[in-house]
Protein backbone atom coordinates (compact mmCIF):
# COMPACT_ATOMS: atom_id res chain seq x y z
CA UNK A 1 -43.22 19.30 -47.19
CA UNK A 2 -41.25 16.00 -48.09
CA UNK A 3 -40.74 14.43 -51.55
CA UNK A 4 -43.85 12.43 -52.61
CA UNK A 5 -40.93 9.76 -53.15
CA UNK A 6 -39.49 10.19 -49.83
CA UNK A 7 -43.30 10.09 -48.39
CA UNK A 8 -43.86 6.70 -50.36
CA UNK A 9 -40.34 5.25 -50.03
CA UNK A 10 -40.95 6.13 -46.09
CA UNK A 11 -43.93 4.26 -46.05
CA UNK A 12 -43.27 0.89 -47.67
CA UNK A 13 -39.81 0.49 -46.28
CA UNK A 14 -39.20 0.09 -42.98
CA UNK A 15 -40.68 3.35 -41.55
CA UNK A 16 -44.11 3.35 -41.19
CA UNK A 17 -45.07 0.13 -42.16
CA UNK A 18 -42.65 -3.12 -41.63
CA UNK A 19 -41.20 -2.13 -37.74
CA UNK A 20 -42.08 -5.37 -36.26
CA UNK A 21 -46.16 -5.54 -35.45
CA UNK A 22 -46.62 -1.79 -37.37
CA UNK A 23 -47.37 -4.03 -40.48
CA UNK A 24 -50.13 -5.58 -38.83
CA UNK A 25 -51.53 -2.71 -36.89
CA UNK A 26 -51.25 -0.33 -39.75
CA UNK A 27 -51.34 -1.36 -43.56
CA UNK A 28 -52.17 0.51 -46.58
CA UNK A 29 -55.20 0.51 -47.85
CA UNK A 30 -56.60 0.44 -51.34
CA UNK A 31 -56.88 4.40 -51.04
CA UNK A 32 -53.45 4.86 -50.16
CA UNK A 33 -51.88 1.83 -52.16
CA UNK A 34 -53.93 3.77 -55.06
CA UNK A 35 -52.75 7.82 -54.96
CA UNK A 36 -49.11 6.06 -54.06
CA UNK A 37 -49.24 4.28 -57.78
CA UNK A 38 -50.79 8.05 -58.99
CA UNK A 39 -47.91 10.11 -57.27
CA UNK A 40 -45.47 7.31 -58.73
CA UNK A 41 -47.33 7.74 -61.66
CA UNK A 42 -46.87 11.45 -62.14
CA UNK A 43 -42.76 11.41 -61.16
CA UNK A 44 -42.11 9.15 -63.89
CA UNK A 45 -44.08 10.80 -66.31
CA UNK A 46 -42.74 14.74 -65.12
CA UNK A 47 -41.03 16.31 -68.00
């Protein structure tokens, strides 16, 4: 299983989302926009 950053980082940058019409045809939704800012959420705040 990847990194949850590598999984987010993937998905905003250039992989899954931003190669040329992808953007359009597939963009995040709240859902997804929402457990990205939770997984973020927990990285930062690991100890």
């Amino acid at each position: 299983m990847e990194p949850p950053l590598n999984t987010i980082h993937d998905r905003v940058s250039g992989g899954s989302m931003h190669n040329g019409t992808e953007s359009e045809e597939n963009p995040i939704t709240k859902e997804e926009f929402e457990s990205m800012i939770s997984e973020l959420d927990k990285l930062i705040t690991k100890e």
